[in-house]
N, C-alpha and C. Protein backbone atom coordinates (compact mmCIF):
# COMPACT_ATOMS: atom_id res chain seq x y z
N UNK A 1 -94.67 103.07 29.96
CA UNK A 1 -94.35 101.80 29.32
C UNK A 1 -94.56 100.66 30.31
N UNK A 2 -95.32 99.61 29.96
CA UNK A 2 -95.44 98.37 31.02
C UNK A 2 -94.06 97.45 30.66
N UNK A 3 -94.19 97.44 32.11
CA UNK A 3 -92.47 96.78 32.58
C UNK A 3 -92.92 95.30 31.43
N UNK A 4 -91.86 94.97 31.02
CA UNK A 4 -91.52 93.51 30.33
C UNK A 4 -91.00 91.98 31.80
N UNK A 5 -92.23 91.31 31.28
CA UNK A 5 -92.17 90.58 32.01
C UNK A 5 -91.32 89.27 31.06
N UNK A 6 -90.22 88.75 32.15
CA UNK A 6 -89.02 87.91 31.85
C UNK A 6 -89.78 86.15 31.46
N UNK A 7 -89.93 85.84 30.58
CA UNK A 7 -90.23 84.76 30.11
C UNK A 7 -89.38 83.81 30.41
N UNK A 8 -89.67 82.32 30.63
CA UNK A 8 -89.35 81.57 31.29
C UNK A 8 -88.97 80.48 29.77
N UNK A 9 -88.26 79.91 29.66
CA UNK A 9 -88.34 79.00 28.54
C UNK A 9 -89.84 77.79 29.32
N UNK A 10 -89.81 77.54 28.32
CA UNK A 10 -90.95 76.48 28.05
C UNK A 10 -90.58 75.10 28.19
N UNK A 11 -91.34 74.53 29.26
CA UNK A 11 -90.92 73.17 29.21
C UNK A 11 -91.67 72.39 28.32
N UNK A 12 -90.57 71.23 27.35
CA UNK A 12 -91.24 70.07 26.66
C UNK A 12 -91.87 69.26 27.40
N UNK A 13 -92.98 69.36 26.49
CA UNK A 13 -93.55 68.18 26.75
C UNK A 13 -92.89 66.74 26.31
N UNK A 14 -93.56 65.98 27.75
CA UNK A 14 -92.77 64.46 28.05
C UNK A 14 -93.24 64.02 27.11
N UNK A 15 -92.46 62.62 26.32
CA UNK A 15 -92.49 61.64 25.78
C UNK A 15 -93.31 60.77 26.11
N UNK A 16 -93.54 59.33 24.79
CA UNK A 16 -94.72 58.70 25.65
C UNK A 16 -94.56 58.02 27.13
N UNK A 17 -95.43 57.72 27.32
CA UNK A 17 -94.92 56.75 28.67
C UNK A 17 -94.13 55.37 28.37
N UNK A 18 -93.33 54.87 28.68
CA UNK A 18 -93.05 53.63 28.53
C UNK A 18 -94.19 52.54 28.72
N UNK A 19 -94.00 52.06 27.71
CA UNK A 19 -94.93 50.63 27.74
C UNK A 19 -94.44 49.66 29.09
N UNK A 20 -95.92 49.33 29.59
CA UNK A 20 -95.66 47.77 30.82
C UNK A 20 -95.77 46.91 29.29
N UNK A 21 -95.09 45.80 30.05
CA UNK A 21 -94.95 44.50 29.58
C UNK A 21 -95.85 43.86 29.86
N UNK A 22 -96.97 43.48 29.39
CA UNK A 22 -98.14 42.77 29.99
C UNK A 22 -98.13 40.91 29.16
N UNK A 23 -97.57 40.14 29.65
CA UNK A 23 -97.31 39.13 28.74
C UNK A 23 -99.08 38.29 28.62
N UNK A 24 -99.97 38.36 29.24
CA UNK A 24 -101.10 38.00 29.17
C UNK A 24 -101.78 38.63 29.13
N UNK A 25 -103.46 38.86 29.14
CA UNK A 25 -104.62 39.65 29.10
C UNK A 25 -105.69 39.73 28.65
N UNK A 26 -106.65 40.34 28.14
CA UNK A 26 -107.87 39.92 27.51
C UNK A 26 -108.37 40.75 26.42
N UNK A 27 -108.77 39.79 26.10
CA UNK A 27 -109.42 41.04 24.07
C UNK A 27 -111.05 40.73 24.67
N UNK A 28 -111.64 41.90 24.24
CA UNK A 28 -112.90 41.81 24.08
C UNK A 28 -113.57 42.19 22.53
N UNK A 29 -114.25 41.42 22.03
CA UNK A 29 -114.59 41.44 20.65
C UNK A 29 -115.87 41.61 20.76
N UNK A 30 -116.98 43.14 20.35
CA UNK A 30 -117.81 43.74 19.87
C UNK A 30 -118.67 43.67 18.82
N UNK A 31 -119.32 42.38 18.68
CA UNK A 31 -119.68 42.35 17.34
C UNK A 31 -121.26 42.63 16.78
N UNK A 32 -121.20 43.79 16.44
CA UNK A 32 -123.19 44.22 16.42
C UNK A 32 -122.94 44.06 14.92
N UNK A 33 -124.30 44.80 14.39
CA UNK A 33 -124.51 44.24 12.72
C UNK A 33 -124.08 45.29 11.87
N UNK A 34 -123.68 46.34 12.35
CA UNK A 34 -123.14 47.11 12.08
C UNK A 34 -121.82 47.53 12.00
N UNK A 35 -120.86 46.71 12.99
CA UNK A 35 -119.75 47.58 13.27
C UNK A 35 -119.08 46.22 13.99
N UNK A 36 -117.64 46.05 14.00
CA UNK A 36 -117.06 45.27 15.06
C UNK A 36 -116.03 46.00 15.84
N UNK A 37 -115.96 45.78 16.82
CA UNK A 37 -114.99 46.69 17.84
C UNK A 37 -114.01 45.25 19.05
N UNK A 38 -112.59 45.55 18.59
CA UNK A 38 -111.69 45.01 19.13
C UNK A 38 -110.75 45.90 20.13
N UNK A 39 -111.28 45.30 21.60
CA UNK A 39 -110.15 45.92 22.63
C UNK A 39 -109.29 45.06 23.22
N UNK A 40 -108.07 45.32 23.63
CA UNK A 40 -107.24 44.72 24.08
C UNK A 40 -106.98 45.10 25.37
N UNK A 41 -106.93 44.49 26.54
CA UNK A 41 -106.86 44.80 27.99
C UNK A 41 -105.86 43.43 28.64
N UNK A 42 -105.61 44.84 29.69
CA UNK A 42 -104.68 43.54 30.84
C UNK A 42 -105.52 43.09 31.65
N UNK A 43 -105.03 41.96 32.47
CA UNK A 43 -105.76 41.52 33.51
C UNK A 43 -106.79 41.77 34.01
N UNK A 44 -106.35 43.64 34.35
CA UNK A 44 -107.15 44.01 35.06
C UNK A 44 -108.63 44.68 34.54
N UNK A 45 -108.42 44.83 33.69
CA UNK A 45 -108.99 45.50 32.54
C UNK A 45 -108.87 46.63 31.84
N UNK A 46 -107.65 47.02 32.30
CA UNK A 46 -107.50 48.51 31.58
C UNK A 46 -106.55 48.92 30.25
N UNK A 47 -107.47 49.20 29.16
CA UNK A 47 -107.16 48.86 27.98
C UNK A 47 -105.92 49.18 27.23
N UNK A 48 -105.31 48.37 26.59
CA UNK A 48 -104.23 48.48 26.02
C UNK A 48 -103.95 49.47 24.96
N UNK A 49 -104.88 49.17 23.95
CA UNK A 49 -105.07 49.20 23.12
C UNK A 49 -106.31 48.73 22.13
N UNK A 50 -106.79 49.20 20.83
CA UNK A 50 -108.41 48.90 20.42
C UNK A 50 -108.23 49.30 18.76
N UNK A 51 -109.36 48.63 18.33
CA UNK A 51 -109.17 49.05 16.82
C UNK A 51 -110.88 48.24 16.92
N UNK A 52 -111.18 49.19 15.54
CA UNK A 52 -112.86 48.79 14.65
C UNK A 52 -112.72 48.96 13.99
N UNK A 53 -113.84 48.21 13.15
CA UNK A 53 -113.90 48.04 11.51
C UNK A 53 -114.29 49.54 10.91
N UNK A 54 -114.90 50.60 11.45
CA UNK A 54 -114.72 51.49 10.92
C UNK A 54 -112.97 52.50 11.16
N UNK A 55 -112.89 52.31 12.47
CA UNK A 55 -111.26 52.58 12.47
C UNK A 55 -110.04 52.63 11.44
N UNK A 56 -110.46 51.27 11.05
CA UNK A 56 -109.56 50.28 9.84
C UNK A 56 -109.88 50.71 8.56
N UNK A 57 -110.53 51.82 8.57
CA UNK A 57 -111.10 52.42 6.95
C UNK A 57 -112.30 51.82 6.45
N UNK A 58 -112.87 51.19 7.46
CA UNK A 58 -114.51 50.46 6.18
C UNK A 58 -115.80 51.37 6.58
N UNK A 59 -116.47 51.71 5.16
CA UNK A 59 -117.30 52.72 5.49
C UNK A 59 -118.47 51.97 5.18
N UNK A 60 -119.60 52.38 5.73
CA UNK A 60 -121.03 51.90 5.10
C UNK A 60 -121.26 50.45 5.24
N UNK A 61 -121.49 49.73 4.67
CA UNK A 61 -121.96 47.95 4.67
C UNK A 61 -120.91 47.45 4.69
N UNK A 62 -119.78 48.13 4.51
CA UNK A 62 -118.52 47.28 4.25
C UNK A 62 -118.33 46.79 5.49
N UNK A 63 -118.54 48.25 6.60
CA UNK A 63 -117.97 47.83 7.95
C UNK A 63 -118.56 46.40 8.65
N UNK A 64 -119.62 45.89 8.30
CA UNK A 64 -120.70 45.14 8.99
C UNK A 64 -119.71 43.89 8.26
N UNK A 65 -118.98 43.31 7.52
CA UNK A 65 -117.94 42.19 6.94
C UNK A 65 -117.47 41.36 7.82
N UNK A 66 -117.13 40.17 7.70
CA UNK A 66 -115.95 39.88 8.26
C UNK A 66 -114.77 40.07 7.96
N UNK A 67 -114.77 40.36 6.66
CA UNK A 67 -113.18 40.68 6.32
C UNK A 67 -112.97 42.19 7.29
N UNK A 68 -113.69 42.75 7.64
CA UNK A 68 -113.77 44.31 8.52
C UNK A 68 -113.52 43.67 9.46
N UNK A 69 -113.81 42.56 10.08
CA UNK A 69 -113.59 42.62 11.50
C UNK A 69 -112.15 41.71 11.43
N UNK A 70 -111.88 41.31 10.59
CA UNK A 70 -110.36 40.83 10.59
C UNK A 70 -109.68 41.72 10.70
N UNK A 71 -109.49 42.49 9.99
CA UNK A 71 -108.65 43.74 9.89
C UNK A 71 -108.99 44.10 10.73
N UNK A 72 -109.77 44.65 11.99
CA UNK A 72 -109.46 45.59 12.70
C UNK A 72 -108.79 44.20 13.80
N UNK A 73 -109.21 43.42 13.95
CA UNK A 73 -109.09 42.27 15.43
C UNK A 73 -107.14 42.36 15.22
N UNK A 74 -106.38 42.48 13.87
CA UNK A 74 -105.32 42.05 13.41
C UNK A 74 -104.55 43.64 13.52
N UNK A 75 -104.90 44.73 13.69
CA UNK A 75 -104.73 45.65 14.32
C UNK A 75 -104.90 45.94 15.43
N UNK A 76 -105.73 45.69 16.60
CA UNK A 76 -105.68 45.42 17.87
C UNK A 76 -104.25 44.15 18.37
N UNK A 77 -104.49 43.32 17.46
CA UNK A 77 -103.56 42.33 18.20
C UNK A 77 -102.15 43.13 17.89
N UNK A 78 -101.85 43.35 16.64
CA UNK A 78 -100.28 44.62 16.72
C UNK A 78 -99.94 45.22 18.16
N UNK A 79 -101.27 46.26 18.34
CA UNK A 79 -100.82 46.95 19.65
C UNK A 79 -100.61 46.02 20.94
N UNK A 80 -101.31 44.78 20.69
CA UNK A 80 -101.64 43.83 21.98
C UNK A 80 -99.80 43.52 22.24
N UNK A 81 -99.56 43.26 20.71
CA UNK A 81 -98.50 42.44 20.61
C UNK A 81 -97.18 43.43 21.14
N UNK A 82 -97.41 44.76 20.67
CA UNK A 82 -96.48 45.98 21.73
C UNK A 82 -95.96 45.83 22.81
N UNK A 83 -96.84 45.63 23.68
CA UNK A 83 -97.04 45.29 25.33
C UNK A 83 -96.66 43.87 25.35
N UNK A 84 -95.89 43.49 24.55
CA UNK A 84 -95.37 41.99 24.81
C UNK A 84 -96.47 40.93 25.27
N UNK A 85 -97.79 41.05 24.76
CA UNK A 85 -98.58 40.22 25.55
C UNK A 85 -98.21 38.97 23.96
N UNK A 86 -98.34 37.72 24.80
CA UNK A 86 -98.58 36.68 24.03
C UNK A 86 -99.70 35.47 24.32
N UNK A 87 -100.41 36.18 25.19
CA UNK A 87 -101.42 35.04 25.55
C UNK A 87 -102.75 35.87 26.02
N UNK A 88 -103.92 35.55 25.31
CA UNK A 88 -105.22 36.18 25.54
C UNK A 88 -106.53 35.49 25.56
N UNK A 89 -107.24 35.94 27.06
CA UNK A 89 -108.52 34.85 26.91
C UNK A 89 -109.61 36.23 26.34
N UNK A 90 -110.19 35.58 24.98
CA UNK A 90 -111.09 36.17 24.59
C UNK A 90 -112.13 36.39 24.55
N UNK A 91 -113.26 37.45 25.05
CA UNK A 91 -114.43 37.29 25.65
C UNK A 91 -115.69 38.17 24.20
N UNK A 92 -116.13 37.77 23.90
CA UNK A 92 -117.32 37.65 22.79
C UNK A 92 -118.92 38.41 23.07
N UNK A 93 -118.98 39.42 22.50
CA UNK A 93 -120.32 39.67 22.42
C UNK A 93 -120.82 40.25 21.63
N UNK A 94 -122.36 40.17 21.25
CA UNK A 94 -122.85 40.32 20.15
C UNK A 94 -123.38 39.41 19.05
N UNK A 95 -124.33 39.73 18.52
CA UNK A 95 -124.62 38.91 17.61
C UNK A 95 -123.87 38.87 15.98
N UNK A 96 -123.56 40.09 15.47
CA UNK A 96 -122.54 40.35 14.11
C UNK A 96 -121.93 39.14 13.55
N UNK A 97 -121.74 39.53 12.49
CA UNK A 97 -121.34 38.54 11.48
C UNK A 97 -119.66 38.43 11.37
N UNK A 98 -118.84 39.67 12.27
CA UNK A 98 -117.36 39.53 12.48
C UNK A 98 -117.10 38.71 13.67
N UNK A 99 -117.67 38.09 14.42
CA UNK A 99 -117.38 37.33 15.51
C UNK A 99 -116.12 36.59 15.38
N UNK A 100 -116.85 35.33 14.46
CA UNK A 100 -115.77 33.72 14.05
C UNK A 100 -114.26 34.75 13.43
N UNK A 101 -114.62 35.85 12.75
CA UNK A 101 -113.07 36.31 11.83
C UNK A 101 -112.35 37.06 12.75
N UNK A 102 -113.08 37.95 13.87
CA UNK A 102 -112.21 38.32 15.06
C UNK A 102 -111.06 37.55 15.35
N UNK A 103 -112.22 36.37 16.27
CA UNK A 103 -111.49 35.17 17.01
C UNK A 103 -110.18 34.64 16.23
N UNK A 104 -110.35 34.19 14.71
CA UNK A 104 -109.40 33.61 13.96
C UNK A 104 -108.16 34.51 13.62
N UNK A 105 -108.79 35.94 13.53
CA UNK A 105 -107.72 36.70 13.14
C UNK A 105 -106.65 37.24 14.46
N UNK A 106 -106.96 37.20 15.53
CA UNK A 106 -106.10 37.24 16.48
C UNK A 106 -105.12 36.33 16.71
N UNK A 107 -105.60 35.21 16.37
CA UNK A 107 -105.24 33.61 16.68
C UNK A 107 -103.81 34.04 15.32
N UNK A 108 -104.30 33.91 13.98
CA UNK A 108 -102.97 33.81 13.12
C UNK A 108 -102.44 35.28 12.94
N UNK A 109 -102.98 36.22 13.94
CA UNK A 109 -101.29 36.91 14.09
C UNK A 109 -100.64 36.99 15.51
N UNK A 110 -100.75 35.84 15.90
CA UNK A 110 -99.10 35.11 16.82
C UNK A 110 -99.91 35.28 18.23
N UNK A 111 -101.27 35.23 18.48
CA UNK A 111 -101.37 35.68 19.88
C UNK A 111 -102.34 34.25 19.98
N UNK A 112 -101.85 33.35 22.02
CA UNK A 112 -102.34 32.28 22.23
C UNK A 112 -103.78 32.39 22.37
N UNK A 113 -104.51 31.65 22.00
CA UNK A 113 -105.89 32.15 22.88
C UNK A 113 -106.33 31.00 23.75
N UNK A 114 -106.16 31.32 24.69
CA UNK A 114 -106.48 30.40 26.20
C UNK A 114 -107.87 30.12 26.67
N UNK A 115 -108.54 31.26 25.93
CA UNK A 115 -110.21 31.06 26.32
C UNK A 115 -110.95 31.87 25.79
N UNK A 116 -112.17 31.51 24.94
CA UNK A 116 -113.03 31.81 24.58
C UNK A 116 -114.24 31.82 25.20
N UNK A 117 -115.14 32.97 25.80
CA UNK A 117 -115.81 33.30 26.28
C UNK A 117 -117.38 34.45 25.87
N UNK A 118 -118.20 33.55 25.54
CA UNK A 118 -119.47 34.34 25.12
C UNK A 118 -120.16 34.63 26.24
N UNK A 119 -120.30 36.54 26.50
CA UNK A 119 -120.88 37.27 27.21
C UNK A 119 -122.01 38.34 26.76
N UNK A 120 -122.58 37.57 25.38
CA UNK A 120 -123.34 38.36 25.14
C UNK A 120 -124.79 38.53 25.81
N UNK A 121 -124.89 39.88 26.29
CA UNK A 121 -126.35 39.73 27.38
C UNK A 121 -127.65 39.43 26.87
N UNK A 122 -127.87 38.04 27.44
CA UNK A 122 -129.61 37.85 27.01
C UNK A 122 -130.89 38.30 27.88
N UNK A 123 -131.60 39.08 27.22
CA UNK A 123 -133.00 39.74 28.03
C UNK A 123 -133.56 38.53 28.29
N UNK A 124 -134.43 38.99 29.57
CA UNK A 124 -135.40 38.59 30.17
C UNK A 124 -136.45 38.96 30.06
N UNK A 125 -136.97 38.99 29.00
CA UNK A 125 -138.12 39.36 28.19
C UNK A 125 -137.80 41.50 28.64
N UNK A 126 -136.85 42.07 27.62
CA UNK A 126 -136.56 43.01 28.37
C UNK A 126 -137.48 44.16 27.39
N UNK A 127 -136.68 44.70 26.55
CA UNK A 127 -136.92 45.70 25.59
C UNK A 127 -137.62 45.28 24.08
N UNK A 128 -138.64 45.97 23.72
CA UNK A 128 -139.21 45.38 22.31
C UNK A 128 -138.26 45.28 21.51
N UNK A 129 -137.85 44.23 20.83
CA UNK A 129 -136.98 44.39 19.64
C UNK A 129 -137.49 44.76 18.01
N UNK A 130 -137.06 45.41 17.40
CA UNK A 130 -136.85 46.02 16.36
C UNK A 130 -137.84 45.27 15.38
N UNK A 131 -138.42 46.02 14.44
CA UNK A 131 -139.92 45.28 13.60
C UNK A 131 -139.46 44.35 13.01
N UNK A 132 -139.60 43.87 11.97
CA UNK A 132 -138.96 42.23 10.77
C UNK A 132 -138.70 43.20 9.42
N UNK A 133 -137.94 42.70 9.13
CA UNK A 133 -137.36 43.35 7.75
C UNK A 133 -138.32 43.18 6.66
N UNK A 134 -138.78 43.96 5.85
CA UNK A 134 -139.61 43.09 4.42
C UNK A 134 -139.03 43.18 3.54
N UNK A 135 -137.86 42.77 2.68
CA UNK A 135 -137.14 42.80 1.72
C UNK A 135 -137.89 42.42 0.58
């Protein structure tokens, strides 16, 4: 008979971590033609929290909306708003059509915005871009 080996109880697993208090920080808003993507970061840059328009339930053309990118920017700011942040300089890229509803939708759910910042990268005559649509 193999000896019985004495089992140890099991340690739980820890709880979440406690939230820092980050009262400032930065959103970065993602906006391609497809999709908008809202992150929320501290200072330093390490992210808080994030939400996208597909995240937020929009499937197909829907996601490419602005009403999509409200909803997700207004779900990022929730978690922003967790971390006690109340003040965010917001940095912009992309060409998408959720840009302006990002920006606004952060703004009327309770978070300051101190700065607006477009970092979207422009080529230097870099990569061919994509043929012309013929509708």
């Amino acid at each position: 008979m193999a000896e019985q080996q004495q089992r140890r109880p099991r340690q739980r697993a820890r709880g979440r971590r406690e939230r820092k208090v980050v009262p400032r920080g930065r959103a970065y808003i993602l906006s391609t033609f497809n999709n908008t993507i809202v992150t929320v970061t501290d200072p330093n840059g390490n992210a808080l929290g994030w939400s996208s328009a597909g995240a937020s339930g929009f499937r197909g053309s829907r996601k490419s909306t602005p009403y999509a990118a409200q909803v997700a920017a207004e779900r990022a700011a929730r978690a922003a708003m967790e971390h006690g942040m109340r003040q965010v300089d917001v940095y912009v890229k992309g060409p998408g059509s959720g840009r302006e509803a990002a920006v606004r939708a952060l703004q009327s759910a309770g978070l300051q915005i101190m700065s607006i910042v477009d970092v979207t990268p422009i080529p230097h005559n870099g990569c061919r871009p994509p043929k012309r649509r013929r509708v």
